[in-house]
Protein backbone atom coordinates (compact mmCIF):
# COMPACT_ATOMS: atom_id res chain seq x y z
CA UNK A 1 56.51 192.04 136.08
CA UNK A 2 54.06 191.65 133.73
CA UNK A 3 50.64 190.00 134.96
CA UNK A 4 48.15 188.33 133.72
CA UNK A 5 44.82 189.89 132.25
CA UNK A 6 41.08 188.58 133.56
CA UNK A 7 40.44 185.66 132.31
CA UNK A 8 44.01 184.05 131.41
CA UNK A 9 44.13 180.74 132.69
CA UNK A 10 45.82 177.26 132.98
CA UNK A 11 44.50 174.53 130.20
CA UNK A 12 43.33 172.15 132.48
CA UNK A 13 44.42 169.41 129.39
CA UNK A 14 46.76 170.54 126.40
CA UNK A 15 43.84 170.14 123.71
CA UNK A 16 44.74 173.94 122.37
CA UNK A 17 48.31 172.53 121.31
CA UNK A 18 46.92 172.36 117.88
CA UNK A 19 47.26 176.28 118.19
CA UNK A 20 51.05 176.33 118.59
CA UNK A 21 52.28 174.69 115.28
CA UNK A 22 54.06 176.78 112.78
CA UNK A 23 56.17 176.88 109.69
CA UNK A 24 59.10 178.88 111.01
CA UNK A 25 61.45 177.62 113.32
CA UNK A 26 62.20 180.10 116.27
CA UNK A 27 65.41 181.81 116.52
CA UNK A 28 66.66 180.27 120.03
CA UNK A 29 66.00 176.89 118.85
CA UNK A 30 67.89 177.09 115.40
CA UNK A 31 70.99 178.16 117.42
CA UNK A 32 71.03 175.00 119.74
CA UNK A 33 70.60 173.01 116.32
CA UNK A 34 73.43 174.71 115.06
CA UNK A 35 75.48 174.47 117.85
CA UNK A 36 75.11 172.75 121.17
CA UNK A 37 75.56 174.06 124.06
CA UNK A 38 78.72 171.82 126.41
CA UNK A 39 75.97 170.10 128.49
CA UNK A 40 75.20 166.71 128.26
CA UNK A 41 72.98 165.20 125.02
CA UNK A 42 70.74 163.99 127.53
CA UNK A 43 69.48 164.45 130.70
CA UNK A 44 66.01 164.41 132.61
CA UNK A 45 65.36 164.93 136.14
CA UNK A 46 63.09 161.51 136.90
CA UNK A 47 63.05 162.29 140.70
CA UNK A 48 60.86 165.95 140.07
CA UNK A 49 57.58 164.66 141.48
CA UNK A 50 54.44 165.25 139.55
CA UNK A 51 51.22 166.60 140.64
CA UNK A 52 48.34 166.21 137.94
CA UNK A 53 46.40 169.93 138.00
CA UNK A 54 42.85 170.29 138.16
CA UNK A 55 40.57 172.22 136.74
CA UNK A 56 42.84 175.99 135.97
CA UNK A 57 44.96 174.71 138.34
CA UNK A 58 48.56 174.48 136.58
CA UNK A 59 50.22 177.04 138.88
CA UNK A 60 49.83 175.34 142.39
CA UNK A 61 50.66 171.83 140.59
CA UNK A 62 53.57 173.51 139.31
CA UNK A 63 54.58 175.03 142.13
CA UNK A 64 54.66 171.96 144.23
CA UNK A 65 56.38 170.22 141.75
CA UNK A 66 59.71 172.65 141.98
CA UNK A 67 59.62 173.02 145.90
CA UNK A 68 59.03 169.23 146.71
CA UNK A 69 61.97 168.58 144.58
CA UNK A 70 64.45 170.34 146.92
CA UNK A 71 62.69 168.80 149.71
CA UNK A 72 60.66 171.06 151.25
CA UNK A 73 56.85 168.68 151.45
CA UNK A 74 54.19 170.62 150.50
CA UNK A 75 50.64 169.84 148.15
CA UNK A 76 48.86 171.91 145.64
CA UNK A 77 46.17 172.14 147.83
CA UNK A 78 48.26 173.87 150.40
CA UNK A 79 49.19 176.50 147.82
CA UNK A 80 45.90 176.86 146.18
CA UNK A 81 44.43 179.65 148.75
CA UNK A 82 48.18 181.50 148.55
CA UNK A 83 48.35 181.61 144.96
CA UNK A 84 44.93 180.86 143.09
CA UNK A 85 42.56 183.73 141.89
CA UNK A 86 39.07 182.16 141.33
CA UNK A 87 38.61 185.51 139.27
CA UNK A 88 41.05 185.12 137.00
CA UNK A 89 40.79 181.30 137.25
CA UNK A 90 45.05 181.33 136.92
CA UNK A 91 48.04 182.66 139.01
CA UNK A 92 50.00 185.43 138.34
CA UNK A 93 53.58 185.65 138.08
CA UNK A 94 54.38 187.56 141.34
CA UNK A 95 52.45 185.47 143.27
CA UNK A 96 54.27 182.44 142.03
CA UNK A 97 57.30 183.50 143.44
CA UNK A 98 56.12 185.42 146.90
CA UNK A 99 54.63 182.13 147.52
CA UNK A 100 58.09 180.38 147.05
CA UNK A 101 59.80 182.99 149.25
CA UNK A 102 56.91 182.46 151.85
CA UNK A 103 58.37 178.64 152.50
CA UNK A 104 61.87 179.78 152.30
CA UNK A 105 62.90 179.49 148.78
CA UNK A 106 64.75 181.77 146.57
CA UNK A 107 62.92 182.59 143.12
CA UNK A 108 65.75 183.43 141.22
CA UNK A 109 64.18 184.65 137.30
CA UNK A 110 66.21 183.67 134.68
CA UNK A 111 67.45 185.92 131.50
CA UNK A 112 65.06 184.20 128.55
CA UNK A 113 67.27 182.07 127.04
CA UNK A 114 66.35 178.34 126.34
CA UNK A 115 69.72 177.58 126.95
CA UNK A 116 69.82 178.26 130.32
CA UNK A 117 66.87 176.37 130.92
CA UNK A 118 68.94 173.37 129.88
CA UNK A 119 71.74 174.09 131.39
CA UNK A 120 69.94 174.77 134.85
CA UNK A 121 68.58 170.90 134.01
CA UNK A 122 71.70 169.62 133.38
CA UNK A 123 73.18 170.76 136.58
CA UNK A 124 70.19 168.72 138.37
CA UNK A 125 67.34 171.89 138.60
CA UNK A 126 63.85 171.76 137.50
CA UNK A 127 63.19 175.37 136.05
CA UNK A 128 59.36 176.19 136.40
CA UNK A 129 58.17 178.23 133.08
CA UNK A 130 55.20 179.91 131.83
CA UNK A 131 54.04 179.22 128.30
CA UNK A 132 50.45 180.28 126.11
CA UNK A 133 49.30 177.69 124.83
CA UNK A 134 46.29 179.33 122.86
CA UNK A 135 47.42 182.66 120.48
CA UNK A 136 48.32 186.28 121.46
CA UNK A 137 44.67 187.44 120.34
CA UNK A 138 43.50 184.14 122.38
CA UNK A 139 45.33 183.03 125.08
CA UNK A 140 45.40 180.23 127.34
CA UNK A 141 48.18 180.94 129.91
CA UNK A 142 50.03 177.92 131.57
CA UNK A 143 52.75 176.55 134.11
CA UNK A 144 54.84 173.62 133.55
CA UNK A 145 57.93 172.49 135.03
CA UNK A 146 61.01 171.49 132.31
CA UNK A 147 62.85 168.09 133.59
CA UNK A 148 64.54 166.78 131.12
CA UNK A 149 65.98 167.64 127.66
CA UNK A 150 67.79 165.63 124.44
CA UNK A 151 69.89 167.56 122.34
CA UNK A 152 70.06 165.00 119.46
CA UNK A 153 66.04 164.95 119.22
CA UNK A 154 65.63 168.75 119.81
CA UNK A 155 63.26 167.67 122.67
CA UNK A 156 62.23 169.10 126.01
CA UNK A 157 60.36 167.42 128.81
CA UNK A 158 58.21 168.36 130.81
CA UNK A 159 55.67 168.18 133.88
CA UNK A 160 52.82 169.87 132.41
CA UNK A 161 49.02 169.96 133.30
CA UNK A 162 47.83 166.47 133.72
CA UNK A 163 50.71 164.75 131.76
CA UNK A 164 53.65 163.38 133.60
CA UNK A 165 56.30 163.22 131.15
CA UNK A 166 55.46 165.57 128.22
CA UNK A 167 57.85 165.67 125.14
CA UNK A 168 57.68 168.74 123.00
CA UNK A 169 60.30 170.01 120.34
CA UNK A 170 62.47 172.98 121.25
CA UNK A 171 60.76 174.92 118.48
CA UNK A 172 57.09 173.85 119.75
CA UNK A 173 58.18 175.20 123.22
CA UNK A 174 59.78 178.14 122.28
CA UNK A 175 56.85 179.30 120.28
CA UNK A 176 54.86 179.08 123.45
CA UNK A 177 57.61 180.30 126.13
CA UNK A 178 57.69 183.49 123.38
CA UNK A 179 54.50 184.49 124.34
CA UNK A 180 55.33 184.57 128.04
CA UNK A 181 58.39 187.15 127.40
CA UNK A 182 60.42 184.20 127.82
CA UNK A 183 59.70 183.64 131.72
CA UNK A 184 60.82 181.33 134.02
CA UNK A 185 62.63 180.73 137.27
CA UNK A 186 64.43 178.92 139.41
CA UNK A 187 63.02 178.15 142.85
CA UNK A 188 65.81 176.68 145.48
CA UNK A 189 67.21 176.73 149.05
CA UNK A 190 68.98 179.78 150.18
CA UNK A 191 72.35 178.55 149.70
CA UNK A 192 71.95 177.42 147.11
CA UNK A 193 73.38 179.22 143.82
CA UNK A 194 71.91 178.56 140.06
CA UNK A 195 74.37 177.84 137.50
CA UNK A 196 72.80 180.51 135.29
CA UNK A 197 72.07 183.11 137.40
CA UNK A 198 73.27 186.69 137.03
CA UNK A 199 74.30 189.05 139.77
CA UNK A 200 71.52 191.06 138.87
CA UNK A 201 69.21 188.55 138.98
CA UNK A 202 70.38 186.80 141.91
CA UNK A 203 70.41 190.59 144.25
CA UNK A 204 67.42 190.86 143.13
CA UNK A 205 65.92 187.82 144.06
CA UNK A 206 68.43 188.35 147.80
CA UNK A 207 66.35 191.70 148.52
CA UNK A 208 63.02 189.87 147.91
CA UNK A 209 63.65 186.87 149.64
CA UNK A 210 65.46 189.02 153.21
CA UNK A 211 61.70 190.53 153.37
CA UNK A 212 60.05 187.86 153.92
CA UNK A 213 62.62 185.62 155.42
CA UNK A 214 64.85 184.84 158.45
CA UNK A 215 68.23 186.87 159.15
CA UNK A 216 69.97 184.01 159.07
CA UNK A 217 68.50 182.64 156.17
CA UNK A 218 69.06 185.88 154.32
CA UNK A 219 72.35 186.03 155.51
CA UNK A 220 73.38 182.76 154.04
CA UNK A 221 71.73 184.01 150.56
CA UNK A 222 74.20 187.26 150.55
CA UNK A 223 77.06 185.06 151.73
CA UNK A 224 76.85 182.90 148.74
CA UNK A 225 76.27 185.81 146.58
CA UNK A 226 79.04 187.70 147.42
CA UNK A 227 81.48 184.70 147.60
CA UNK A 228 80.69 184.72 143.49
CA UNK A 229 80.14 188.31 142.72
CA UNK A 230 82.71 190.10 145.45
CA UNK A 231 82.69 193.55 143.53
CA UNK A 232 78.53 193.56 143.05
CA UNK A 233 77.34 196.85 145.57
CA UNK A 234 73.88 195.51 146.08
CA UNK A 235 75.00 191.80 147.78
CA UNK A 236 77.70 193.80 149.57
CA UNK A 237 75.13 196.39 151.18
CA UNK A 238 72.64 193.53 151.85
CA UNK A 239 75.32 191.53 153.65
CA UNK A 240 76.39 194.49 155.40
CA UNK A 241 72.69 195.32 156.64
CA UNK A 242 71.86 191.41 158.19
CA UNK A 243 75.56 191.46 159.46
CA UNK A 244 74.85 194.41 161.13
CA UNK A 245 71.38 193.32 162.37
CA UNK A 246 73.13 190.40 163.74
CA UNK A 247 75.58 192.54 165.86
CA UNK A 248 78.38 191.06 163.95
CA UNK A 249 79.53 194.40 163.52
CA UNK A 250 83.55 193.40 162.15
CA UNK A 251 81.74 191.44 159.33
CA UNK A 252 79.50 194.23 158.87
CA UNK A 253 82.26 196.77 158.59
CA UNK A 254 84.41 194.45 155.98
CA UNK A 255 80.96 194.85 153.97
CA UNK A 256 80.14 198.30 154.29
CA UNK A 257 83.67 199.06 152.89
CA UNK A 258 83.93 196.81 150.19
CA UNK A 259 80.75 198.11 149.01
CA UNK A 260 82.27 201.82 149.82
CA UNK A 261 85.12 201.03 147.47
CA UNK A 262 83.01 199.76 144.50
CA UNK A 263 80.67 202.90 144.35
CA UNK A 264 82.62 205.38 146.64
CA UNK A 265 80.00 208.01 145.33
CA UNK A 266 77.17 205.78 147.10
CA UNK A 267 76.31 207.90 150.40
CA UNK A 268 74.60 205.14 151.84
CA UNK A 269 77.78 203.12 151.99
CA UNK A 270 79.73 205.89 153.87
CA UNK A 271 76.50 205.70 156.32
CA UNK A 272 76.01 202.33 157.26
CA UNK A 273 80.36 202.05 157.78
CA UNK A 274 79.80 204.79 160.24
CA UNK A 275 77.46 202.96 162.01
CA UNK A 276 79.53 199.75 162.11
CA UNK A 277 82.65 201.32 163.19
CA UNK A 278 80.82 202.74 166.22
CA UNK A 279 79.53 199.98 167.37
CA UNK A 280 82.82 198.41 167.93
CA UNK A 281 84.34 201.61 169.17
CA UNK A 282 85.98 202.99 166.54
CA UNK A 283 84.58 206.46 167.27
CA UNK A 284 86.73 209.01 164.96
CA UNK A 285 86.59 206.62 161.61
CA UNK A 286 83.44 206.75 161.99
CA UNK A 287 83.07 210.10 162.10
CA UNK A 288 85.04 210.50 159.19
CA UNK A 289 83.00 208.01 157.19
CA UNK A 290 79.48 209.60 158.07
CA UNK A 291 81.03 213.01 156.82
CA UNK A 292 82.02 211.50 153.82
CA UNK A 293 77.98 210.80 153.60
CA UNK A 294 77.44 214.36 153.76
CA UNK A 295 79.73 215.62 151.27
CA UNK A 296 78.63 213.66 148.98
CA UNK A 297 74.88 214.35 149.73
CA UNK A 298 74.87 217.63 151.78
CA UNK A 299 70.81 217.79 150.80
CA UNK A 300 70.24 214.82 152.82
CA UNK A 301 68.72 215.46 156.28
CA UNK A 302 69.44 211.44 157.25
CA UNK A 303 73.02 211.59 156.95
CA UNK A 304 73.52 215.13 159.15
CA UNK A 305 70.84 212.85 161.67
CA UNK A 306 73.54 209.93 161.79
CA UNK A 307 76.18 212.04 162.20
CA UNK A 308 74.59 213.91 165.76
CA UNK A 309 73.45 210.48 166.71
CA UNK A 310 77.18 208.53 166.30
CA UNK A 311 78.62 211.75 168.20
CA UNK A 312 76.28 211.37 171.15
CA UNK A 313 77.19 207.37 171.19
């Protein structure tokens, strides 16, 4: 993930917007002109609280503003210390989102298009993004939270710095967003599934989130993941492990060979099956399913390790 360089920070007003204007119209923004995407013409999320930043403070204030709306009560000043450099006087990206897995939400990034921002909107999410406000040779790096949208006007709105509702065209904020690399994210419960996200994304996101989280927590995030991407290995494998973890070894086992079946070339797979179907006494498939581990990877010392452990078990 890209960061941010010393001395990139939040506006603490918007009085650089000057900077942004432009003859051309941006390429994402001509294509919602010319055809709308089958969301509503209008929609804005009124509800999204609003927390005015201070000083370089746009990332806390932004932050807040995404995890108070799915009900989870926590300030800016709470965040500051977790995800405020004085040094850099901003917030980087990865801290943005270890701070959202840290209160048990998944920061799920989203593919760069504008239309999934509005989508995301229109199915009742606030989508936190990161914009420059200033130029590439000058910038002046900033968080804001999109709310609200109208497809007639070619608007977005937004929480942003110390404005509550500000309206921008889609142009204006794709010209900004641009010099991001297109970032933002979705920050919600485990459970919870975006309408835009990808199975790479969202796997991503899963392994992230398990490391800092609860098992059951994580176990609920690879349950919904796998209910809408059954043949993805990565959800499968991650489901297997908490399953596992949990001592629900059948579950784990219905994991560990769906994900076997997907990539049967995956070693790993054959492993972790082994070591399910042990555990609930199913001593010679498991032996069978180890050695599959080490024909496929002879090299690997782990696998011959499993296999003299599951035949002393």
């Amino acid at each position: 993930m890209r960061a941010l360089k010393p001395g990139y920070r939040c506006l603490a007003g918007l009085f650089f917007i000057f900077l942004i204007s432009a003859c051309t119209t941006p390429k994402q923004s001509i294509g919602l002109r010319e055809s709308s995407p089958d969301i509503p013409v209008f929609a804005e999320l009124t509800s999204t609280p609003f927390y005015p930043q201070r000083e370089y403070q746009c990332g806390p204030a932004a932050l807040a503003t995404v995890i108070n709306f799915s009900e989870t009560v926590i300030t800016p000043d709470l965040l500051i210390p977790q995800v405020f450099i004085p040094k850099l006087k901003g917030t980087l990206q990865m801290e943005m989102l270890a701070a959202s897995r840290r209160l048990n939400r998944m920061a799920i990034e989203q593919d760069g298009k504008l239309e999934s921002i509005l989508k995301e909107v229109a199915n009742g999410t606030p989508v936190l993004v990161m914009q420059n406000l200033g130029l590439k040779s000058y910038p002046f790096w900033h968080y804001a939270v999109v709310v609200g949208y109208d497809l007639d006007k070619q608007e977005i709105i937004l929480r942003s710095g110390e404005i509550k509702r500000l309206v921008r065209s889609f142009s204006v904020f794709e010209r900004t967003w641009q010099r991001s690399k297109f970032w933002s994210v979705v920050i919600v419960p485990p459970g919870v599934l975006p309408v835009t996200a990808s199975a790479e994304k969202y796997s991503t996101a899963a392994i992230a989130f398990e490391l800092s989280s609860t098992l059951k927590l994580s176990l609920l995030v690879y349950q919904k993941g796998i209910q809408r991407w059954p043949d993805n290995f990565l959800l499968q494998m991650g489901f297997g492990n908490i399953s596992y973890a949990l001592q629900n070894y059948a579950a784990a086992e219905t994991a560990f060979t769906t994900a076997a079946t997907i990539k049967p070339l995956k070693a790993e797979a054959w492993n972790n099956l082994a070591y399910a179907l042990v555990k609930q006494g199913k001593k010679k498939m498991s032996l069978n399913a180890v050695n599959k581990a080490i024909k496929i990877d002879p090299e690997n010392e782990k696998f011959r390790n499993s296999l003299d452990e599951i035949k002393n078990m």
